[in-house]
C-alpha atoms as a PDB file:
ATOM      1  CA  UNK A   1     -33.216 -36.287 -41.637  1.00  0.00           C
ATOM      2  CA  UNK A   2     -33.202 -33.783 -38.385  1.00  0.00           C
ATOM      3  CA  UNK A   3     -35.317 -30.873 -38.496  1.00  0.00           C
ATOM      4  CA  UNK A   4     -33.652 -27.956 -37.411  1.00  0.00           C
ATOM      5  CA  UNK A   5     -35.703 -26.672 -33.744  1.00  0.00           C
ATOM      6  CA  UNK A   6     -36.570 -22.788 -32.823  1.00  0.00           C
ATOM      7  CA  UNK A   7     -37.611 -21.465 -29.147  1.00  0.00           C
ATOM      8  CA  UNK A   8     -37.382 -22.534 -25.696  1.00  0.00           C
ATOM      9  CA  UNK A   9     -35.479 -25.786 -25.193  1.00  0.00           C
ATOM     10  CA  UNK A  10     -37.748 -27.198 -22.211  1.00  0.00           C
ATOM     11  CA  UNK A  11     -40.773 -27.397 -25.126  1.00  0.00           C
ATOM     12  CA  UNK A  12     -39.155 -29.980 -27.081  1.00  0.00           C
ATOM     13  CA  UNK A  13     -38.828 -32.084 -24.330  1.00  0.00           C
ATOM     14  CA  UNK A  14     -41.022 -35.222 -23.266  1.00  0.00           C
ATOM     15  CA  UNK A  15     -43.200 -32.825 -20.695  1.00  0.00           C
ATOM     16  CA  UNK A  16     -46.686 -34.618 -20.147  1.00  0.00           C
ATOM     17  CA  UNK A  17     -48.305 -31.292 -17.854  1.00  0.00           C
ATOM     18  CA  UNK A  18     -48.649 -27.556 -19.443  1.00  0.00           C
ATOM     19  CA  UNK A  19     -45.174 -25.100 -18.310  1.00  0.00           C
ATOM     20  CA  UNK A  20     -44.550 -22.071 -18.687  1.00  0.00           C
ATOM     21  CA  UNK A  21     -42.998 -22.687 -22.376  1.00  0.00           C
ATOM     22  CA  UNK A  22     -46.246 -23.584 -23.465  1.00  0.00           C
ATOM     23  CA  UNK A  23     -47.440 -19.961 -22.904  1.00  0.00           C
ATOM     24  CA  UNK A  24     -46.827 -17.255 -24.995  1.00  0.00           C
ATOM     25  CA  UNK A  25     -44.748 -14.453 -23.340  1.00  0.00           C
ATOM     26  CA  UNK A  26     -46.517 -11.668 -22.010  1.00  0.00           C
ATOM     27  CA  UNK A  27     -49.760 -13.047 -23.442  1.00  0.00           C
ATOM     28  CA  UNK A  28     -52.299 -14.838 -21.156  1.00  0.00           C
ATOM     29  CA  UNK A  29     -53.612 -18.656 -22.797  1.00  0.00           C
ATOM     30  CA  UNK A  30     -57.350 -18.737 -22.688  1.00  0.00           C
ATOM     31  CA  UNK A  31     -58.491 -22.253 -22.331  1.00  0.00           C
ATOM     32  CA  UNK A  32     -61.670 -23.820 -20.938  1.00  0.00           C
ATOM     33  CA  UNK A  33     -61.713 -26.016 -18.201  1.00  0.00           C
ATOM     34  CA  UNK A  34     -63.031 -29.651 -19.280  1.00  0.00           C
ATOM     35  CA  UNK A  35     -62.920 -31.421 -15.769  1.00  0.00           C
ATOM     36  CA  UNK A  36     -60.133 -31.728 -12.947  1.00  0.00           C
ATOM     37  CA  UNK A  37     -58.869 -35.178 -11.858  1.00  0.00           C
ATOM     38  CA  UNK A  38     -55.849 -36.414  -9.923  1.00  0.00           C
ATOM     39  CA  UNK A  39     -52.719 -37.994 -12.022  1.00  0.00           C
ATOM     40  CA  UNK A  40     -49.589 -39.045 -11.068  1.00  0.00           C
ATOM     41  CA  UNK A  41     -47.024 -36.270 -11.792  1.00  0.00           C
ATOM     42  CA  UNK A  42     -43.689 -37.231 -12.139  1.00  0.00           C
ATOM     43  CA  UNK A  43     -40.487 -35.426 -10.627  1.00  0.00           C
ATOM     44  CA  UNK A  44     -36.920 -36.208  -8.944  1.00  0.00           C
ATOM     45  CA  UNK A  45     -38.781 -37.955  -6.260  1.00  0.00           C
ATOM     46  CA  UNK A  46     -40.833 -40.139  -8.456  1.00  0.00           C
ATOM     47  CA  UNK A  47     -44.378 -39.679  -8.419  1.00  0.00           C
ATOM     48  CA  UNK A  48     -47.238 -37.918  -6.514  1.00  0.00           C
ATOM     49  CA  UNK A  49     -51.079 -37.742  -7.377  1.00  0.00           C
ATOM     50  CA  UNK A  50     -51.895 -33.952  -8.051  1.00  0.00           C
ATOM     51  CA  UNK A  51     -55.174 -32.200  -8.679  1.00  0.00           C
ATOM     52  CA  UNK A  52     -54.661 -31.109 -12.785  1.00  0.00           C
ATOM     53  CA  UNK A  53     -56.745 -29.312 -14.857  1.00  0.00           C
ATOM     54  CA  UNK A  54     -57.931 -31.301 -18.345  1.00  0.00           C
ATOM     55  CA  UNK A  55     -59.227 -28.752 -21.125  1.00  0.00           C
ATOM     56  CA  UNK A  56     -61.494 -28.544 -23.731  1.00  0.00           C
ATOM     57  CA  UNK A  57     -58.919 -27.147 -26.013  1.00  0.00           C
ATOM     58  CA  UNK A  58     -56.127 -29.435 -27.635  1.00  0.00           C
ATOM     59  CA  UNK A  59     -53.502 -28.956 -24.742  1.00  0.00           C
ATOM     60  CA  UNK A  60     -51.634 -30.968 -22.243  1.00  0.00           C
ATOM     61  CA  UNK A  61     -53.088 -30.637 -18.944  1.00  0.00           C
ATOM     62  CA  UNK A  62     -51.947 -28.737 -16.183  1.00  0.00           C
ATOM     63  CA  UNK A  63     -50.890 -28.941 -12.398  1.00  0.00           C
ATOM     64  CA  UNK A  64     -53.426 -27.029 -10.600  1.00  0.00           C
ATOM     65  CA  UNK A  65     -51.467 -26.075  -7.082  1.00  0.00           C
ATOM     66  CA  UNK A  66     -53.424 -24.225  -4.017  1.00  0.00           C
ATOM     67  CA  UNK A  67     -53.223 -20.344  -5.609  1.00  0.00           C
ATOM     68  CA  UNK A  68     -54.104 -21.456  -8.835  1.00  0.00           C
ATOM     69  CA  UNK A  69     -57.462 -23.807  -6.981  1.00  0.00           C
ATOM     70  CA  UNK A  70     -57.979 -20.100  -5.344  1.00  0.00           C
ATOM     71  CA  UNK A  71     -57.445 -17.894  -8.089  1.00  0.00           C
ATOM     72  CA  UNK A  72     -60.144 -20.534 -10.138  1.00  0.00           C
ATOM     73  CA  UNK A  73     -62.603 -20.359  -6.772  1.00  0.00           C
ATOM     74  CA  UNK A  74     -62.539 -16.464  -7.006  1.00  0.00           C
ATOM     75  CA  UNK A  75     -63.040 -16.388 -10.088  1.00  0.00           C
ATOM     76  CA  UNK A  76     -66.195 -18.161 -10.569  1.00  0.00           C
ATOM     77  CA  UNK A  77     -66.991 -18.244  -6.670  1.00  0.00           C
ATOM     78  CA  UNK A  78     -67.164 -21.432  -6.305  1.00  0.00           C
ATOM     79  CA  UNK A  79     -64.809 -23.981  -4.507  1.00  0.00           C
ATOM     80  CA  UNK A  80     -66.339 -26.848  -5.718  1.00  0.00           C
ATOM     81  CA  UNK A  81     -64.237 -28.434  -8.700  1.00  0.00           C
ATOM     82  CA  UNK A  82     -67.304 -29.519 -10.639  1.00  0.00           C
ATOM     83  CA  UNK A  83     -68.535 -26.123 -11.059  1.00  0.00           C
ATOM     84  CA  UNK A  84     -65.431 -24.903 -13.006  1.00  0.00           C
ATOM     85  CA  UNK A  85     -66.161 -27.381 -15.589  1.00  0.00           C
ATOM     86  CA  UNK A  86     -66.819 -25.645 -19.070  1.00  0.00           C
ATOM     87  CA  UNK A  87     -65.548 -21.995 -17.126  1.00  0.00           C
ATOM     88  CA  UNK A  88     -62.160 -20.800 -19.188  1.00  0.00           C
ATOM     89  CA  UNK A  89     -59.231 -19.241 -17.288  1.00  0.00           C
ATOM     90  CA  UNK A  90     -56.631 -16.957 -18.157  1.00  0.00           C
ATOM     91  CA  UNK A  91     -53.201 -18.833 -17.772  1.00  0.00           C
ATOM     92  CA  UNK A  92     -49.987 -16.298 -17.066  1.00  0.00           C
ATOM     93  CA  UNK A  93     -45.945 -16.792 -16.016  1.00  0.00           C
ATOM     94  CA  UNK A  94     -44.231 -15.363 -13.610  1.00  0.00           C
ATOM     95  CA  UNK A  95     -41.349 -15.394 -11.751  1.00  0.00           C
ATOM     96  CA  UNK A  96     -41.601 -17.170  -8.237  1.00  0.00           C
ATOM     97  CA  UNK A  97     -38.826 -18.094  -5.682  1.00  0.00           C
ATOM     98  CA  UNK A  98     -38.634 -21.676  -5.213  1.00  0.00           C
ATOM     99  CA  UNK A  99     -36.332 -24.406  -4.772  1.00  0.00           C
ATOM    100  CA  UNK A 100     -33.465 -22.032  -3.845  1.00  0.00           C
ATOM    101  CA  UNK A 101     -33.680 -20.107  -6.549  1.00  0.00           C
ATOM    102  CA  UNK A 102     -36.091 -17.908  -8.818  1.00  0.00           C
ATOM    103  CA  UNK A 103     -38.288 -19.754 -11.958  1.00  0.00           C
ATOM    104  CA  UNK A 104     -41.064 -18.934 -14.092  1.00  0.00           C
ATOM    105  CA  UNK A 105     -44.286 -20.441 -13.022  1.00  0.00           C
ATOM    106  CA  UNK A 106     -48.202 -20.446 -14.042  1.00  0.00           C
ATOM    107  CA  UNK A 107     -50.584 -18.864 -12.183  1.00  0.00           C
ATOM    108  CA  UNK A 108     -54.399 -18.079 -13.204  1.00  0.00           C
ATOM    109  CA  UNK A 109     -56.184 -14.982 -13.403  1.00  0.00           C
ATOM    110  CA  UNK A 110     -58.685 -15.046  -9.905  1.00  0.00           C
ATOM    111  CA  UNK A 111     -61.172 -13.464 -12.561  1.00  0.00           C
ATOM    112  CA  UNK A 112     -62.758 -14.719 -15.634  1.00  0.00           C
ATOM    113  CA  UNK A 113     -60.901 -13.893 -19.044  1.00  0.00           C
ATOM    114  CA  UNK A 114     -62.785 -10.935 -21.037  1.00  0.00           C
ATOM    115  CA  UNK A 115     -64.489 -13.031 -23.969  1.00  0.00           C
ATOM    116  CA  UNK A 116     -67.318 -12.239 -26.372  1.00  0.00           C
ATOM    117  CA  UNK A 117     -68.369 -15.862 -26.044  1.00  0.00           C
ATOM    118  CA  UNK A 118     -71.765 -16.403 -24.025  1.00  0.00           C
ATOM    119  CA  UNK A 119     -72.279 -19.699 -21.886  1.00  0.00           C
ATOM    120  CA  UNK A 120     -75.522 -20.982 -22.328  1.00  0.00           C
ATOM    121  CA  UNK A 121     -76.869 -21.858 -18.239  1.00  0.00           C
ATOM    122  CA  UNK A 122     -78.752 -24.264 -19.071  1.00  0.00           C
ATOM    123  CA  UNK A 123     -76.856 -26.906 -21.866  1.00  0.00           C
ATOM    124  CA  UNK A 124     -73.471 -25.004 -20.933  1.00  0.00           C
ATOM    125  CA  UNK A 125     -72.530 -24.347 -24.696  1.00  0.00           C
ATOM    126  CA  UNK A 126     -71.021 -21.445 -26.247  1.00  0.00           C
ATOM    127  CA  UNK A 127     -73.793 -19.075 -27.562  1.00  0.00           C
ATOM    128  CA  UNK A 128     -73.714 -18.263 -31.355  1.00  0.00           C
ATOM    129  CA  UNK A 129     -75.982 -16.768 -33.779  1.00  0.00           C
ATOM    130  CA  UNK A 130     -78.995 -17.800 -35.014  1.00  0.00           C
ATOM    131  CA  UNK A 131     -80.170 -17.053 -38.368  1.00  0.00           C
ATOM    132  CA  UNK A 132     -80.728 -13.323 -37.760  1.00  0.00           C
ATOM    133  CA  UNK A 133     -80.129 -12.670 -34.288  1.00  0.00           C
ATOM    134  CA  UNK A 134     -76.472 -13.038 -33.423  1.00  0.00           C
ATOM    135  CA  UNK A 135     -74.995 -13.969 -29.730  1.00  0.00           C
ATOM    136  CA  UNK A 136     -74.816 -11.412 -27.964  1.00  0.00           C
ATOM    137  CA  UNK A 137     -78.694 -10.582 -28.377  1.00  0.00           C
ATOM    138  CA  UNK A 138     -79.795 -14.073 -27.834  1.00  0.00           C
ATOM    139  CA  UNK A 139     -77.858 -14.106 -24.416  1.00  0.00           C
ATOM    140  CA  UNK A 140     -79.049 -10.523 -23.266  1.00  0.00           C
ATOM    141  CA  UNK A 141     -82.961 -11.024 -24.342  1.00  0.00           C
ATOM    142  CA  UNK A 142     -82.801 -14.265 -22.244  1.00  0.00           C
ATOM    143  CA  UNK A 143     -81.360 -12.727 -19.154  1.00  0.00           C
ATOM    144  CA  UNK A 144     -83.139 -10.454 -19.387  1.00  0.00           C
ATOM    145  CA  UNK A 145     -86.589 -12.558 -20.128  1.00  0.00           C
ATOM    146  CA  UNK A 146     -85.837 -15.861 -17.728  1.00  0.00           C
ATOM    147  CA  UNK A 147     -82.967 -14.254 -15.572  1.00  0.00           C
ATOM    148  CA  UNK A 148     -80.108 -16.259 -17.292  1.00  0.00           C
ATOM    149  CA  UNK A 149     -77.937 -16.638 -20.235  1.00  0.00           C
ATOM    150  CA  UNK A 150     -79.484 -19.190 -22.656  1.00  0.00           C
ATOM    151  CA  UNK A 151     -78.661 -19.972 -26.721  1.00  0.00           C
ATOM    152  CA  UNK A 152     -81.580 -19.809 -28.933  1.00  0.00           C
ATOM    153  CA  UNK A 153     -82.612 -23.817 -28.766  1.00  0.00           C
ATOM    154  CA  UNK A 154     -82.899 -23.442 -24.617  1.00  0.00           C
ATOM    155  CA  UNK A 155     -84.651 -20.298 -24.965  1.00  0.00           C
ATOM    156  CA  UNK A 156     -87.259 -21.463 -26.840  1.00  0.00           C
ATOM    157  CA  UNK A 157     -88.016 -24.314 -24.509  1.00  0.00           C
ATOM    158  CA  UNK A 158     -87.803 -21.938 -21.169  1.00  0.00           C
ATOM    159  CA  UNK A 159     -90.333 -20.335 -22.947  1.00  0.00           C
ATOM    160  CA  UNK A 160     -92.665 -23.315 -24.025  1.00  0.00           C
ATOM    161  CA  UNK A 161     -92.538 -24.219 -20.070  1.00  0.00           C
ATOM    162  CA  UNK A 162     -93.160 -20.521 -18.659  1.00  0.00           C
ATOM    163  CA  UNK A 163     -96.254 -21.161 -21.637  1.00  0.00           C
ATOM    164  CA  UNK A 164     -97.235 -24.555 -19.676  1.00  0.00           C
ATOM    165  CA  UNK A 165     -97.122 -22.862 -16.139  1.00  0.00           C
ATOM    166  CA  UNK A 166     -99.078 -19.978 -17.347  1.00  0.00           C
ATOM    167  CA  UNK A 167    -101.985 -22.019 -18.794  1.00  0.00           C
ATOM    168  CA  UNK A 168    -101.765 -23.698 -15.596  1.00  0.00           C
ATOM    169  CA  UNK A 169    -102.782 -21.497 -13.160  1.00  0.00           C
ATOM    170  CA  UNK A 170    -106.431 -20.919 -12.306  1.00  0.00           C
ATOM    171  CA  UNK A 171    -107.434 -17.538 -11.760  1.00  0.00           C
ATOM    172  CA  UNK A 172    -109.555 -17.108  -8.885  1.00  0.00           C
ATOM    173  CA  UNK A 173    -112.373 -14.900  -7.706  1.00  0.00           C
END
């Protein structure tokens, strides 16, 4: 039994990396960065190792080239590839001229996505409500009280060690 197929053809196929069919048009596809690596990418040459991007999200991963590294690096201002881990970029097409002709490629946003989400700094987790207090006030009383973004559990123990430090110093006359 064949089941009858809808959308762009290249989808369907046996593609192992994210393309430009795997984002919806006009739309940007938020994802978070889980780690880079090199893998072997396969084309009409045979293979070459390429820097990809592995995310946390349930999606192939994708062939990082040197404007989307950039894009990523001015993003987060960093050019170190550990420090994007856990950051989320906004994946776009576009049309590019290459190989003699024009084709849609990805690019990334060279600034972070507009979420409502919260990092924790210190356990790098998403934020989310606690009982009462939801997110967004949990992130802003901790930057505001230790000078970073922290969910409710690493709040509480910035705040038993500022407690230690405190009982720690002698005051002298």
């Amino acid at each position: 039994m064949s089941k009858r197929l809808h959308g762009d053809f290249r989808k369907f196929m046996d593609k192992s990396f994210l393309g430009s069919w795997d984002v919806p048009a006009g739309e940007d596809l938020i994802l978070t960065i889980d780690h880079v690596a090199r893998d072997e990418v396969k084309n009409e040459r045979g293979g070459e190792m390429k820097m990809t991007l592995h995310f946390v999200e349930d999606y192939k991963p994708m062939v990082c080239n040197v404007t989307n590294g950039k894009a990523i690096a001015a993003a987060y201002h960093s050019n170190n590839v550990e420090d994007w881990e856990g950051k989320k970029v906004a994946i776009y097409t576009t049309k590019v001229t290459a190989f003699g002709g024009t084709t849609d490629a990805l690019r990334i946003r060279d600034y972070p996505p507009k979420t409502d989400e919260y990092i924790c700094a210190d356990c790098g987790k998403v934020i989310k409500d606690f009982g009462k207090y939801k997110a967004k006030v949990i992130a802003n009383r901790a930057l505001t009280k230790y000078g970073r973004h922290l969910c409710y559990e690493c709040a509480q123990i910035a705040g038993s060690e500022e407690t230690e430090v405190s009982d720690g110093v002698q005051e002298t006359e």
